[in-house]
N, C-alpha and C. Protein backbone atom coordinates (compact mmCIF):
# COMPACT_ATOMS: atom_id res chain seq x y z
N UNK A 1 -19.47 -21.12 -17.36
CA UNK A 1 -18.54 -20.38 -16.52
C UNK A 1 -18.82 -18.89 -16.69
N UNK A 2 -18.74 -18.52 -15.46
CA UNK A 2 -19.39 -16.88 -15.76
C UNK A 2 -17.94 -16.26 -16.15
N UNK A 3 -17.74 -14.74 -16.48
CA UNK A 3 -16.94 -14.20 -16.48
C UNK A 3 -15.55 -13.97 -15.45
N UNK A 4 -16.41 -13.61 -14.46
CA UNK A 4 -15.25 -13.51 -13.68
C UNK A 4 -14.43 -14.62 -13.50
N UNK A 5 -15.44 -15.60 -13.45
CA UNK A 5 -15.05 -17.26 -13.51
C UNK A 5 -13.60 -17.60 -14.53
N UNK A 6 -13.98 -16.83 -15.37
CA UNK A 6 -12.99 -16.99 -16.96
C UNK A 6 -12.07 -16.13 -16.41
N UNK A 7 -12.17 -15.08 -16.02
CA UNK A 7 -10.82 -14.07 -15.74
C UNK A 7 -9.95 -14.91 -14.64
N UNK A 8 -10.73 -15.63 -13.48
CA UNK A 8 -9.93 -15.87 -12.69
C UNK A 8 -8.79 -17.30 -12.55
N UNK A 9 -9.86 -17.86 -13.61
CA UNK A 9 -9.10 -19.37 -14.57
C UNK A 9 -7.58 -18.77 -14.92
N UNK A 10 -8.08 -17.67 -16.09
CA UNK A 10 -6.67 -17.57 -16.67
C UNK A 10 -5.64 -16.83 -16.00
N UNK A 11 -6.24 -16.06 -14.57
CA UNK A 11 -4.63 -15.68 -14.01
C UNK A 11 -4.66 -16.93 -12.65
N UNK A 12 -5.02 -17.72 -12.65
CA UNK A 12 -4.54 -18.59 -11.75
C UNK A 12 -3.73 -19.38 -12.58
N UNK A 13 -3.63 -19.80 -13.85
CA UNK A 13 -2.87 -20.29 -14.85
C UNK A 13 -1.47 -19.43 -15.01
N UNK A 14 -1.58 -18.21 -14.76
CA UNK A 14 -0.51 -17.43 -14.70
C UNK A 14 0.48 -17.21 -13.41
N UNK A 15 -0.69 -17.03 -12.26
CA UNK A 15 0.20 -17.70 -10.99
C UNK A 15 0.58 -18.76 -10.75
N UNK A 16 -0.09 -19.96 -11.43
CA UNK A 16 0.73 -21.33 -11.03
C UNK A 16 1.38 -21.35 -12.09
N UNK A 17 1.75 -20.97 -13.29
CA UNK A 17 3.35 -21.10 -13.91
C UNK A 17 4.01 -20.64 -13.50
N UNK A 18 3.68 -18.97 -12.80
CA UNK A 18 4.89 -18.19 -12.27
C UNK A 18 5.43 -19.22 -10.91
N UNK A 19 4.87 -19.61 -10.20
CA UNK A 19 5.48 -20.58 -8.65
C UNK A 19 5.93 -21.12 -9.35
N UNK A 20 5.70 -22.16 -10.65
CA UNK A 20 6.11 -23.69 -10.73
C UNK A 20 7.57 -23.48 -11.60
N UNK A 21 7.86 -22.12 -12.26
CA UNK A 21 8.76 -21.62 -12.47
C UNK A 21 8.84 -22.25 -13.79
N UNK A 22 7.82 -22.65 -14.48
CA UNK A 22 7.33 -22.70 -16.07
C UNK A 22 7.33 -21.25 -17.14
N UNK A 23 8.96 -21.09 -17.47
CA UNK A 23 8.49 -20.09 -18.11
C UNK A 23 7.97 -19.77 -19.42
N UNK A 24 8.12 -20.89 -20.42
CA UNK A 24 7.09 -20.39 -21.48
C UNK A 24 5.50 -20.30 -21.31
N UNK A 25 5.08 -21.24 -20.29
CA UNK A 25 3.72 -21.50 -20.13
C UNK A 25 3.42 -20.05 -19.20
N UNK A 26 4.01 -19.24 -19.01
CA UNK A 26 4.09 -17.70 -18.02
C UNK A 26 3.87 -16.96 -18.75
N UNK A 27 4.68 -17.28 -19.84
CA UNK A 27 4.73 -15.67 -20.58
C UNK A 27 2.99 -16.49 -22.09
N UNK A 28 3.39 -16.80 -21.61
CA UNK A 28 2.03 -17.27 -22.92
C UNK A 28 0.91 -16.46 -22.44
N UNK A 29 0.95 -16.77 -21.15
CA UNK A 29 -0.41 -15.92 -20.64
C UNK A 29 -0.23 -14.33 -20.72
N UNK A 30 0.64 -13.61 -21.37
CA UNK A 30 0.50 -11.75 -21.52
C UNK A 30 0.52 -12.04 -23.28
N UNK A 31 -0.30 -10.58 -23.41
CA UNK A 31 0.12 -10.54 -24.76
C UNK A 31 1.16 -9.99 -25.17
N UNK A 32 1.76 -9.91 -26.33
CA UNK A 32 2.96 -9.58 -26.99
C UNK A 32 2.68 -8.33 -26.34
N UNK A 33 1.82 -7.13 -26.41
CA UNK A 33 2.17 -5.65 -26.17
C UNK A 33 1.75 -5.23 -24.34
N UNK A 34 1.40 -6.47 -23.78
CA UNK A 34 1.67 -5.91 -22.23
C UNK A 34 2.73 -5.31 -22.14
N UNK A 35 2.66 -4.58 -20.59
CA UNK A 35 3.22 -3.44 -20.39
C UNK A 35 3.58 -4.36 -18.95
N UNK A 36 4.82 -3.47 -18.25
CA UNK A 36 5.13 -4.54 -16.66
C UNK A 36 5.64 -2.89 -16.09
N UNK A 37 4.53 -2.89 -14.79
CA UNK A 37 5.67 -2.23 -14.05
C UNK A 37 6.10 -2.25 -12.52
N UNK A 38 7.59 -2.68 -11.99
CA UNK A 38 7.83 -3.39 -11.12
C UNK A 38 8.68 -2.68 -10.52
N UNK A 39 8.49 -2.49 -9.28
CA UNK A 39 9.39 -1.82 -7.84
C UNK A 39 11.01 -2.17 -8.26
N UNK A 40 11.08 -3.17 -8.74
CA UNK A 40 12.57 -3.67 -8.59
C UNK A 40 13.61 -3.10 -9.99
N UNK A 41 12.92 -2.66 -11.38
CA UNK A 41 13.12 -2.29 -12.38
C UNK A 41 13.22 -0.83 -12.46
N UNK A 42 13.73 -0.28 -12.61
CA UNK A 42 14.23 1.44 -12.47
C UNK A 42 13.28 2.13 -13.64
N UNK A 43 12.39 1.11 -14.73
CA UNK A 43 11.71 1.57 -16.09
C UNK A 43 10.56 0.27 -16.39
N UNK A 44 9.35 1.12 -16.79
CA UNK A 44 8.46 0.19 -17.04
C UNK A 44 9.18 -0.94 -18.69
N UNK A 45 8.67 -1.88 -18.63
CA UNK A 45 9.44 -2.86 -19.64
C UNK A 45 7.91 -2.65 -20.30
N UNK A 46 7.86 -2.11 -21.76
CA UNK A 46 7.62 -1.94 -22.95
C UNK A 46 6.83 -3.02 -23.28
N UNK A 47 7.04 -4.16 -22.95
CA UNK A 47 6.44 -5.42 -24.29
C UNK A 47 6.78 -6.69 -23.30
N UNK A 48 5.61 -8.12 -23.66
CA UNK A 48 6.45 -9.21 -23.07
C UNK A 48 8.07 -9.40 -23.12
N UNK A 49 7.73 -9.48 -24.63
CA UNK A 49 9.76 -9.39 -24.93
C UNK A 49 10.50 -8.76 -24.08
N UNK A 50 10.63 -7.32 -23.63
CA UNK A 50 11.77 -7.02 -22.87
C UNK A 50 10.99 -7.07 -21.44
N UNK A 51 10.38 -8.09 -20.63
CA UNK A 51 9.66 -8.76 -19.57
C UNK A 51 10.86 -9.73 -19.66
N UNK A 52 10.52 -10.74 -20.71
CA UNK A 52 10.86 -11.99 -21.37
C UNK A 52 12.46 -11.81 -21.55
N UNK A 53 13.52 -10.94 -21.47
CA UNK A 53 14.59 -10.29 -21.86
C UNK A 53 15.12 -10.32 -19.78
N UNK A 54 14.64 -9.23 -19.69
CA UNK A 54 15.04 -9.26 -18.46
C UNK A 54 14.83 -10.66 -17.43
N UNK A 55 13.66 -11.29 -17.13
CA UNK A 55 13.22 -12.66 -16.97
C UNK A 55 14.74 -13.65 -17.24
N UNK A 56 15.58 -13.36 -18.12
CA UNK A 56 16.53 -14.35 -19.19
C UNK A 56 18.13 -13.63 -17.88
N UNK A 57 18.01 -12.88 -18.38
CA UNK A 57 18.92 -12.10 -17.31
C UNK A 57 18.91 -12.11 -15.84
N UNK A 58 18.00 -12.51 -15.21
CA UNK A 58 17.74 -12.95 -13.98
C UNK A 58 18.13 -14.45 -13.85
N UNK A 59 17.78 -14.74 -14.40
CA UNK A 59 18.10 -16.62 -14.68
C UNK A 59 19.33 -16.50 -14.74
N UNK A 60 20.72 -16.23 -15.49
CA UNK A 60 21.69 -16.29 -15.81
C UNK A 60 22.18 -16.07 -13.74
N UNK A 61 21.68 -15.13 -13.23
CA UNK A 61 21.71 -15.00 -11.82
C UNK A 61 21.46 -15.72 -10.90
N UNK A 62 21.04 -17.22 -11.47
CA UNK A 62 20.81 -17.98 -10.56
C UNK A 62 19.19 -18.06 -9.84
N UNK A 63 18.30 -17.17 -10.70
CA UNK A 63 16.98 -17.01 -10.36
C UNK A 63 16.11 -18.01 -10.79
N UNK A 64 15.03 -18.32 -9.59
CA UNK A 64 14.55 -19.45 -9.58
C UNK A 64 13.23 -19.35 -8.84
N UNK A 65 11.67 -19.31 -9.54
CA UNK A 65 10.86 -19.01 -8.68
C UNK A 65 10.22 -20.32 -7.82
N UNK A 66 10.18 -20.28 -6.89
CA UNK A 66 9.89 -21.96 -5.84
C UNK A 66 8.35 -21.97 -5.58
N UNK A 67 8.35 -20.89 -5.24
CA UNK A 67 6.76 -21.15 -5.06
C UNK A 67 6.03 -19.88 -4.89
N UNK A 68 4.96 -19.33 -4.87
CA UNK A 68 3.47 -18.27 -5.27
C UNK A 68 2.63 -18.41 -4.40
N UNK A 69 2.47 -17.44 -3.71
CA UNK A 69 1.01 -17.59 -3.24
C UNK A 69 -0.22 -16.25 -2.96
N UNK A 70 -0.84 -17.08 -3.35
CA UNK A 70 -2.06 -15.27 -4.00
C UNK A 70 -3.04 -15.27 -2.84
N UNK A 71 -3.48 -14.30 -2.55
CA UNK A 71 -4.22 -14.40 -1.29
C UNK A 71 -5.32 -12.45 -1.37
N UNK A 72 -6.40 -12.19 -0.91
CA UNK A 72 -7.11 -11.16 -0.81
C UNK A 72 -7.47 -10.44 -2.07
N UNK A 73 -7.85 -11.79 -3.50
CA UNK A 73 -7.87 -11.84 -4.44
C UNK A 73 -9.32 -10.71 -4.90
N UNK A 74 -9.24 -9.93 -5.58
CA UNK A 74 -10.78 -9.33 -6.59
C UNK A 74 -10.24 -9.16 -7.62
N UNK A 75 -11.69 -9.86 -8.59
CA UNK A 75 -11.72 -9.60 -9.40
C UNK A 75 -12.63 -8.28 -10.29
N UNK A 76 -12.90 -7.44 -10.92
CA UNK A 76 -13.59 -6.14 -11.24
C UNK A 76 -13.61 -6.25 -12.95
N UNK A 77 -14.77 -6.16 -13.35
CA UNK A 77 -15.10 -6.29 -14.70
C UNK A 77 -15.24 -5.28 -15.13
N UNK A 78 -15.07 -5.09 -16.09
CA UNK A 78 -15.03 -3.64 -16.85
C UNK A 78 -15.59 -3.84 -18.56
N UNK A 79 -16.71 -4.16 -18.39
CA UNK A 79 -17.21 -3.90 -19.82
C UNK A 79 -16.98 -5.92 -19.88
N UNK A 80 -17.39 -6.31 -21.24
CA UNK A 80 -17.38 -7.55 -21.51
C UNK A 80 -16.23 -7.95 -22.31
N UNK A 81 -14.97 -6.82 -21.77
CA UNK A 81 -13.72 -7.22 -22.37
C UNK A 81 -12.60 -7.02 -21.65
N UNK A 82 -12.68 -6.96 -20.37
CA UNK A 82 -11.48 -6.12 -19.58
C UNK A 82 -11.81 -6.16 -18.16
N UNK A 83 -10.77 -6.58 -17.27
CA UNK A 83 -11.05 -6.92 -16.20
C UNK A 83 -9.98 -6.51 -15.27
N UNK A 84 -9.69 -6.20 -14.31
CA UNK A 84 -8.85 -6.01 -13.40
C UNK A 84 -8.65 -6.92 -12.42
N UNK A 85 -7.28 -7.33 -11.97
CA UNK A 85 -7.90 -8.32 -10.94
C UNK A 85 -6.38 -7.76 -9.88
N UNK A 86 -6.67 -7.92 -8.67
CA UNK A 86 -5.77 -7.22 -7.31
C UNK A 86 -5.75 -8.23 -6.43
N UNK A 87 -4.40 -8.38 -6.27
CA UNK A 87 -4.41 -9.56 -4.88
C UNK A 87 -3.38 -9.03 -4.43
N UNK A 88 -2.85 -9.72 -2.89
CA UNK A 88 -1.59 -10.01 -2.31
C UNK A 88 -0.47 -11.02 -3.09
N UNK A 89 0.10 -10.80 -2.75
CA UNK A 89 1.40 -12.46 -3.57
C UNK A 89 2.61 -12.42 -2.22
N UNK A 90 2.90 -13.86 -2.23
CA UNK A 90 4.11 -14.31 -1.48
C UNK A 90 4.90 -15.27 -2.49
N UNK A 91 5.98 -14.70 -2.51
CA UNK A 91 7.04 -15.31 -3.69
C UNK A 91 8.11 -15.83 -2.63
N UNK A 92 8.09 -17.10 -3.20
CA UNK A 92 9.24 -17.83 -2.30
C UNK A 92 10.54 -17.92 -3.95
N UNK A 93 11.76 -17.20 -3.79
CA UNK A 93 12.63 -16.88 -4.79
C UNK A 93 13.85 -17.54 -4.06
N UNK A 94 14.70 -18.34 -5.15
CA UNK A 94 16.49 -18.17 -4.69
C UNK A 94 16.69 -17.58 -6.27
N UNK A 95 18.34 -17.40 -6.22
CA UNK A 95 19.37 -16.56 -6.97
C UNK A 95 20.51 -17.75 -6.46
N UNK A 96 21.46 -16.76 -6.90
CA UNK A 96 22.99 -16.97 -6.83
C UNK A 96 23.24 -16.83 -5.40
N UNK A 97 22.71 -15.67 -4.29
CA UNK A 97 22.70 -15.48 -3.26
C UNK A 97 22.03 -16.66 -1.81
N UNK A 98 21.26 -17.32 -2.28
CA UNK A 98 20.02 -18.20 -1.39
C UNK A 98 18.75 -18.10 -1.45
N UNK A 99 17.86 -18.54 -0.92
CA UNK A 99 16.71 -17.93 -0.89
C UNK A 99 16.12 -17.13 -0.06
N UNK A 100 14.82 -16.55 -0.60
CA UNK A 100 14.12 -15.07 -0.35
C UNK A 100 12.57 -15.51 -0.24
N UNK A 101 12.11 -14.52 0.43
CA UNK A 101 10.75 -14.84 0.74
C UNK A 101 9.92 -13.02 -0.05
N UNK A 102 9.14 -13.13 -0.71
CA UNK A 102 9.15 -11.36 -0.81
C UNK A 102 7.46 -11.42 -0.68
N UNK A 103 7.03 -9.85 -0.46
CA UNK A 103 5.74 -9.75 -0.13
C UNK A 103 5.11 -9.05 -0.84
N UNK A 104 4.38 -8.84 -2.33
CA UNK A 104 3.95 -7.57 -2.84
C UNK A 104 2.68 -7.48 -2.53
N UNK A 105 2.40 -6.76 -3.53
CA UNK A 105 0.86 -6.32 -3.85
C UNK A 105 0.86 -6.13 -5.34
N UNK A 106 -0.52 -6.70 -6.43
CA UNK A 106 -0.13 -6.60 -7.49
C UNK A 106 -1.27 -6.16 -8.26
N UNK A 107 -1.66 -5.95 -9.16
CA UNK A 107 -2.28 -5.61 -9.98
C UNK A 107 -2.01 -6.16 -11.46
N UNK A 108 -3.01 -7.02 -12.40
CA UNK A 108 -3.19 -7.61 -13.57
C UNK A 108 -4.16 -7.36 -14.48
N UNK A 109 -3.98 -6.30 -15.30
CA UNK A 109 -5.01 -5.64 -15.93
C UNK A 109 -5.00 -6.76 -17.19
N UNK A 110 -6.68 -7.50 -17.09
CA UNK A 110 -7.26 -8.56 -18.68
C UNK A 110 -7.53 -7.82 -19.45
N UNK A 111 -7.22 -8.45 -20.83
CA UNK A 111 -8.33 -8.22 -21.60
C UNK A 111 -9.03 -9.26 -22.41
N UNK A 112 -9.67 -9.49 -22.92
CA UNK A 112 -10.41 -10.78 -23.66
C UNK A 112 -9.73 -10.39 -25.24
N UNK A 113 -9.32 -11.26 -26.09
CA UNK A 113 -8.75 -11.01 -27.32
C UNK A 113 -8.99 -11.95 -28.00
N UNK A 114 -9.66 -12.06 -29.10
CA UNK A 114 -10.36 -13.41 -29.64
C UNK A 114 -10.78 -14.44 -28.76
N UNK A 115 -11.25 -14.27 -27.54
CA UNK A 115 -12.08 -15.32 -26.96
C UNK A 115 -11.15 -15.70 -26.08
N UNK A 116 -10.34 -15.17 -25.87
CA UNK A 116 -8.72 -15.34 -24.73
C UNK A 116 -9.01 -14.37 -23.92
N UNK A 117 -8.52 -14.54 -22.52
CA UNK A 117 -8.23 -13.86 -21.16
C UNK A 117 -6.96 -13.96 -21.28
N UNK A 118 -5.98 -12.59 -21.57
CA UNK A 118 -4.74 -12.81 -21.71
C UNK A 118 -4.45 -10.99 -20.59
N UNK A 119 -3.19 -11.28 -19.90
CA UNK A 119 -2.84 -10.10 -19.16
C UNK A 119 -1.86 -9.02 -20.24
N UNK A 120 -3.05 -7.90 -19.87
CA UNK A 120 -2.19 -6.68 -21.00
C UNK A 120 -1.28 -5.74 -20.06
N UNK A 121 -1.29 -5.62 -18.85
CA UNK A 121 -0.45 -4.91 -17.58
C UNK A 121 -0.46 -5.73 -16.37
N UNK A 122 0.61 -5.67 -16.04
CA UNK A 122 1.15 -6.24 -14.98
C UNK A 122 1.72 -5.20 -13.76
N UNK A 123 1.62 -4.99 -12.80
CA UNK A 123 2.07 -3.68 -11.64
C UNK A 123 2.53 -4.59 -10.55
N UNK A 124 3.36 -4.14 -9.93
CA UNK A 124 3.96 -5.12 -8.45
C UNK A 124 4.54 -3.80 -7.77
N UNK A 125 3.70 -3.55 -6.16
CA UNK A 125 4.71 -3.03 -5.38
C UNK A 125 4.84 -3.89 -4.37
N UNK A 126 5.72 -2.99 -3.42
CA UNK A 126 6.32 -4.01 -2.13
C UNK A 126 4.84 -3.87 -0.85
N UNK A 127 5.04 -5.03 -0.30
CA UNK A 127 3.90 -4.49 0.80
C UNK A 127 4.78 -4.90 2.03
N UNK A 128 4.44 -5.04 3.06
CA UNK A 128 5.39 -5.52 4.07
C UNK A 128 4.57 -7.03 4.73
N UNK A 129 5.16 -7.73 4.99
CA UNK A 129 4.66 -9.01 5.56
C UNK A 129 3.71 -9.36 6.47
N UNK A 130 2.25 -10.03 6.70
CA UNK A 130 1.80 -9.99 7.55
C UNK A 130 1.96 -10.61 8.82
């Protein structure tokens, strides 16, 4: 398996927990000191943990991810330890309110860590629907 091959294994493992709404098998894939930063959060979240914190607090809301879908995917290597990878996403979400359809754009900065493809940044803005 070539590299990119390996980068793109382990965030498709990360998008299909995030749809299937598996959340330990989600957060397994960042490391403890990723960084998240998200349109919807007023402050970048520090660490999986307060990801993993807020994530807990959404749930209590009735949050529920249904389904993912990644689309206008690259991947970009950076040295034989670090990779970037940029796609579209369609998040099919309910809450307490009903369900939601949302449209970002995202960004998942790898890095390789003992022989692991694990996500060290995470970025989400809004895009508008095609």
């Amino acid at each position: 398996m070539s590299e990119q091959e390996a980068v793109l294994a382990a965030v498709d493992r990360i998008i299909d927990d995030f749809g299937h709404h598996r959340r330990d098998a989600y957060f397994a894939g960042f490391a403890d000191d990723a960084t998240f930063a998200f349109h919807t959060s007023p402050a970048r979240l520090e660490s999986r943990a307060d990801y993993e914190a807020e994530w807990d607090k959404w749930e209590q809301d009735g949050f529920r991810v249904l389904a993912c879908r990644s689309t206008a995917r690259r991947v970009q290597l950076l040295g034989d330890d670090a990779a970037v990878f940029t796609h579209d996403v369609e998040t099919e979400l309910a809450d307490g309110e009903g369900r939601t359809t949302v449209t970002e754009r995202e960004t998942i900065v790898m890095q390789r860590r003992d022989g692991v493809w694990l996500a060290v940044h995470e970025h989400l803005s809004p895009r508008e629907a095609a």
